[in-house]
C-alpha atoms as a PDB file:
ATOM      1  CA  UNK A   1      -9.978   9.808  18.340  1.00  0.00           C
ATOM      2  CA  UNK A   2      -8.065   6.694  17.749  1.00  0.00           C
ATOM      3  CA  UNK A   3      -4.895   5.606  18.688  1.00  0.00           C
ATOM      4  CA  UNK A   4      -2.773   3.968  15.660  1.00  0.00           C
ATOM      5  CA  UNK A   5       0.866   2.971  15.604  1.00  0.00           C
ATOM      6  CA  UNK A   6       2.836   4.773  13.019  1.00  0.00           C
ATOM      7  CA  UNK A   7       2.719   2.422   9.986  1.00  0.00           C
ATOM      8  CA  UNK A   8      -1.247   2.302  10.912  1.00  0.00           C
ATOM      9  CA  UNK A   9      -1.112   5.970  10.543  1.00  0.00           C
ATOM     10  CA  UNK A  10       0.069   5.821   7.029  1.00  0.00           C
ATOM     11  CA  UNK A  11      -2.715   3.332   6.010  1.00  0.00           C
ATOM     12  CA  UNK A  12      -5.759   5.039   7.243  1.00  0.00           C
ATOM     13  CA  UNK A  13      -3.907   8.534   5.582  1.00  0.00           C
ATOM     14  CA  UNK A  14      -3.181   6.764   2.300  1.00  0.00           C
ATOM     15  CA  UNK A  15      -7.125   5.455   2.297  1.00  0.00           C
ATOM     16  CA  UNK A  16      -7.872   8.934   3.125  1.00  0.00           C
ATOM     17  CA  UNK A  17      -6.054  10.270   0.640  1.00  0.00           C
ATOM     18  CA  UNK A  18      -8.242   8.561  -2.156  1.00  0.00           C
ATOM     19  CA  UNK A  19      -5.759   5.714  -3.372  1.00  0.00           C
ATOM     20  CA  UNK A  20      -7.176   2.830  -5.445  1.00  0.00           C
ATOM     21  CA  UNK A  21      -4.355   0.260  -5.166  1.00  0.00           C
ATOM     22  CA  UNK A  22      -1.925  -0.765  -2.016  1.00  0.00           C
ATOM     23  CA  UNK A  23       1.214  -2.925  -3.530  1.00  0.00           C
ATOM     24  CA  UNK A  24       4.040  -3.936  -1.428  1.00  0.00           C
ATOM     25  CA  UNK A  25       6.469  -7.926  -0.960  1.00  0.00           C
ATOM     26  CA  UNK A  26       5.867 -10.252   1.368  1.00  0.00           C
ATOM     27  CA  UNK A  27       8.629 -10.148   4.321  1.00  0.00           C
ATOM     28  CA  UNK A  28       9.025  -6.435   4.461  1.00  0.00           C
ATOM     29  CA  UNK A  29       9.056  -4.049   7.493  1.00  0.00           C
ATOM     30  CA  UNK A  30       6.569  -2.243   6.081  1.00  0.00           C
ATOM     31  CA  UNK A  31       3.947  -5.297   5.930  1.00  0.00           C
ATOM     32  CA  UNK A  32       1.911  -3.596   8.267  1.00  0.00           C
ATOM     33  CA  UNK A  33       0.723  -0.547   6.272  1.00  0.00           C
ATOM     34  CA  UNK A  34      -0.307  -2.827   3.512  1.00  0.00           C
ATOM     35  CA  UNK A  35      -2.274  -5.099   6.066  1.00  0.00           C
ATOM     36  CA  UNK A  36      -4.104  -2.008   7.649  1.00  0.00           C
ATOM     37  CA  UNK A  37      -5.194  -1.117   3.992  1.00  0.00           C
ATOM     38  CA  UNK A  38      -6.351  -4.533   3.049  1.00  0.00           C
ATOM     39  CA  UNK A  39      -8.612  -4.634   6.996  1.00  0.00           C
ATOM     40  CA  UNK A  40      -9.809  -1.163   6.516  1.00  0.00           C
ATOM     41  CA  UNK A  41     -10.566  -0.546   3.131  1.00  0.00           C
ATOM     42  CA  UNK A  42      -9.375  -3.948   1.081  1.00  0.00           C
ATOM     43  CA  UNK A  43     -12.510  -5.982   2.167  1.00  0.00           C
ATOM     44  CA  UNK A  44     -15.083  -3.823   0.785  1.00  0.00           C
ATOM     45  CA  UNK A  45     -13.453  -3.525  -2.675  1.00  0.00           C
ATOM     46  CA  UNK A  46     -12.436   0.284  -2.891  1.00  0.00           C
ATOM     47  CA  UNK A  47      -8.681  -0.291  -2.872  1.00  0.00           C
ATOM     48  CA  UNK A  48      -6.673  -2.808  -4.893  1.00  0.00           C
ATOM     49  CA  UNK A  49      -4.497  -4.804  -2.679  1.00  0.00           C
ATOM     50  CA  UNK A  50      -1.701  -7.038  -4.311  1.00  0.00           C
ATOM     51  CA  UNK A  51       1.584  -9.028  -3.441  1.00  0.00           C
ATOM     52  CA  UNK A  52       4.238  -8.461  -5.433  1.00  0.00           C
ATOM     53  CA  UNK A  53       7.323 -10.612  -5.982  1.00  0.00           C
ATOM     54  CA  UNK A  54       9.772  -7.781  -5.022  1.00  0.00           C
ATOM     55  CA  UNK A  55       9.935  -4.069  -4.374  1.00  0.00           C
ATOM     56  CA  UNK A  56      10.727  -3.133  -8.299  1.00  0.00           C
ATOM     57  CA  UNK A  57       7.612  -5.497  -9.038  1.00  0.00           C
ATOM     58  CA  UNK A  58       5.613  -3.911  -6.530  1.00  0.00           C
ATOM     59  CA  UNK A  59       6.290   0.080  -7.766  1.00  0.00           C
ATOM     60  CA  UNK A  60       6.194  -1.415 -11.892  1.00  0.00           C
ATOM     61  CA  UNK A  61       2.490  -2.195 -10.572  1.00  0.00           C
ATOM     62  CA  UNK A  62       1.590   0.690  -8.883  1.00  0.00           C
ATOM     63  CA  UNK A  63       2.746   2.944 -11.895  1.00  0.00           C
ATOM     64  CA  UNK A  64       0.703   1.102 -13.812  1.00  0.00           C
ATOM     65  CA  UNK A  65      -2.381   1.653 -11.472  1.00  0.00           C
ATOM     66  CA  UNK A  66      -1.145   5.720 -12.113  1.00  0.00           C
ATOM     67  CA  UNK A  67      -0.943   5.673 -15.629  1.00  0.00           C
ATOM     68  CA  UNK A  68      -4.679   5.427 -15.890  1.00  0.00           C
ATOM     69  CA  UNK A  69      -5.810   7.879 -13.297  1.00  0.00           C
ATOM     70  CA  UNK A  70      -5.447   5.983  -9.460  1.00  0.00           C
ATOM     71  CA  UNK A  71      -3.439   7.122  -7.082  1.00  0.00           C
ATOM     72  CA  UNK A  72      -1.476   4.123  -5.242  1.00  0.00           C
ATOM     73  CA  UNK A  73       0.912   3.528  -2.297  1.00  0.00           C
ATOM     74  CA  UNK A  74       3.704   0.997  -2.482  1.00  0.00           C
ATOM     75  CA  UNK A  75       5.069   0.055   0.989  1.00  0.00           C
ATOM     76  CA  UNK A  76       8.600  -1.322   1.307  1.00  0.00           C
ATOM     77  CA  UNK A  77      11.847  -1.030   3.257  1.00  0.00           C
ATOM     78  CA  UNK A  78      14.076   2.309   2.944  1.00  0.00           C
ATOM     79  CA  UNK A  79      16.726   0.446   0.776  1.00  0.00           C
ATOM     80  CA  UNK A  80      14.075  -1.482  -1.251  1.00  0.00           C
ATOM     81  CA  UNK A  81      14.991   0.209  -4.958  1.00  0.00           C
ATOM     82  CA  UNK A  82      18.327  -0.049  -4.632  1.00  0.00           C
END
């Protein structure tokens, strides 16, 4: 068993979950899910890990990444879309 904090938790569920691509902004809350992506899973080239320059950049890129097949997480604040 290992003990993650919560935004951990959504990293090592999103890698489990089989995405290809992690896209989220530099500055938001929600930094650390896209840094435990890019340590666990980033490094060894099975998920995609990209800055964007905002959150509508950052969800244009991940539907890309679905539009041919791989699932993909964008992580941002609760407000980011609006």
């Amino acid at each position: 068993m290992e003990l993650l904090l919560g935004d951990e938790a959504v990293g090592v569920a999103a890698i489990d979950a089989g995405i290809r691509g992690v896209f989220s902004y530099p500055g938001t809350p929600a930094t650390e899910i896209f840094e435990c992506v890019c340590d666990r899973a980033g490094n060894n080239g099975s998920v995609v890990a990209r800055w964007s320059a905002n959150e509508k950049a950052a969800y244009e890129e991940a539907l890309g990444m679905s539009f041919v097949g791989g699932r993909s997480l964008v992580a941002m604040k609760h407000v980011g879309l609006n």
